[in-house]
Protein backbone atom coordinates (compact mmCIF):
# COMPACT_ATOMS: atom_id res chain seq x y z
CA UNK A 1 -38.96 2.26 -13.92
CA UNK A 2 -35.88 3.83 -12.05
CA UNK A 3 -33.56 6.03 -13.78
CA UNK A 4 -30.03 4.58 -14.09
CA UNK A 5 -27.51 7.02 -12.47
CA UNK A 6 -24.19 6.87 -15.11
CA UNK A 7 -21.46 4.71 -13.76
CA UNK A 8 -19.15 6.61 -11.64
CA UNK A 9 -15.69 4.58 -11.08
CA UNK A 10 -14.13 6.91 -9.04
CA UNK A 11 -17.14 6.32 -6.22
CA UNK A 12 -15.34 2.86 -5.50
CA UNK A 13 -11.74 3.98 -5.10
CA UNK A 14 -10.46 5.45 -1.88
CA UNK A 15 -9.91 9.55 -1.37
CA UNK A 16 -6.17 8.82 -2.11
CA UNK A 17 -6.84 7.39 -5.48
CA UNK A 18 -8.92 10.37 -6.63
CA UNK A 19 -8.29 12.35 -9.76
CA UNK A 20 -8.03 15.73 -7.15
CA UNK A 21 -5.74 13.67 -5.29
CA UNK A 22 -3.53 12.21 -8.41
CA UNK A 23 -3.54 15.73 -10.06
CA UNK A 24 -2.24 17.44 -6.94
CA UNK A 25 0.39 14.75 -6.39
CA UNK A 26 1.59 14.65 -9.73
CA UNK A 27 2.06 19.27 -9.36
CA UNK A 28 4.00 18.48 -6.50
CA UNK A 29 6.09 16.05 -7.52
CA UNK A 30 6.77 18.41 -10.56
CA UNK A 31 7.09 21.27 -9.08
CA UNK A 32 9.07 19.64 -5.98
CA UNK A 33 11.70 18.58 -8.33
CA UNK A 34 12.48 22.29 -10.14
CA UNK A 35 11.89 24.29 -6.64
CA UNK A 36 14.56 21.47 -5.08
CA UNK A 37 17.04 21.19 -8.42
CA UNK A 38 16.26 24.07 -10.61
CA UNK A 39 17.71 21.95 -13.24
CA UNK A 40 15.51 22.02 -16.21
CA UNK A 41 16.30 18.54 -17.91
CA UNK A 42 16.06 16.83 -14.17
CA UNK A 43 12.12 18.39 -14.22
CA UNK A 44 11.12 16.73 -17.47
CA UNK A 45 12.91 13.42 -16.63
CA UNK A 46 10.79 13.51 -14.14
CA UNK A 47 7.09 15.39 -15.15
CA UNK A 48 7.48 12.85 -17.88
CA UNK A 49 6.74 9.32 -16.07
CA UNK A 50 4.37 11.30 -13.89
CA UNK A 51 2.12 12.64 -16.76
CA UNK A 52 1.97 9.43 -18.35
CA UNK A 53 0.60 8.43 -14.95
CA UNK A 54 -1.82 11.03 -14.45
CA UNK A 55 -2.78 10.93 -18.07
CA UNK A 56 -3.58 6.69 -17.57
CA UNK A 57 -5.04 7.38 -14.23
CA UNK A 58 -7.50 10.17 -14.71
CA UNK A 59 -8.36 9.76 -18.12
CA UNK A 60 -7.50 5.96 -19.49
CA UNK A 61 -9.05 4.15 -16.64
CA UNK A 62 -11.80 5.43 -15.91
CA UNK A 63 -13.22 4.68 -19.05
CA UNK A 64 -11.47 1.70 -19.26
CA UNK A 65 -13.74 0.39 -16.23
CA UNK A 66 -16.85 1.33 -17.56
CA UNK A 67 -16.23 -0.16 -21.43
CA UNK A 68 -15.57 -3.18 -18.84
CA UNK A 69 -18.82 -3.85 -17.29
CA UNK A 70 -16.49 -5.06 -13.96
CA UNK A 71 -18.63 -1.63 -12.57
CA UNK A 72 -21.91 -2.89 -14.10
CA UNK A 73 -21.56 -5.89 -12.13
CA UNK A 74 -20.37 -4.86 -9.35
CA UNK A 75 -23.19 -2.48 -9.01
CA UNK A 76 -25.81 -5.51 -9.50
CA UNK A 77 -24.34 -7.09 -6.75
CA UNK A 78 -24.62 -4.35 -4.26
CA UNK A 79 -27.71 -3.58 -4.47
């Protein structure tokens, strides 16, 4: 009997769409906007909409595609 390796969705997205990849485009986009406007309002208008979508991306949807079974599936039909 094999072992069954835990599902990993992040294996089937491309190296844009990785959580190293959102976390270090949602810093610069933070960080872009204070070192560009040094307005403090203007950087919180905009960190918020980008946490909420680093927050969904990194933490929501991953296990939102393994409660699924889409992965389970998918796996089953790749090998």
């Amino acid at each position: 009997m094999s072992e069954q390796k835990p599902l990993n969705p992040w294996k089937y997205k491309p190296w844009w769409c990785q959580p190293w990849s959102i976390i270090l485009t949602s810093v610069i986009l933070i960080s872009g906007s204070w070192l560009l406007f040094q307005i403090i309002w203007l950087t919180i208008l905009v960190a918020i909409p980008v946490l909420i979508w680093m927050g969904f991306f990194v933490f929501i949807w991953p296990q939102l595609m393994i409660r699924s079974g889409i992965l389970e599936s998918y796996q089953r039909e790749n090998s």
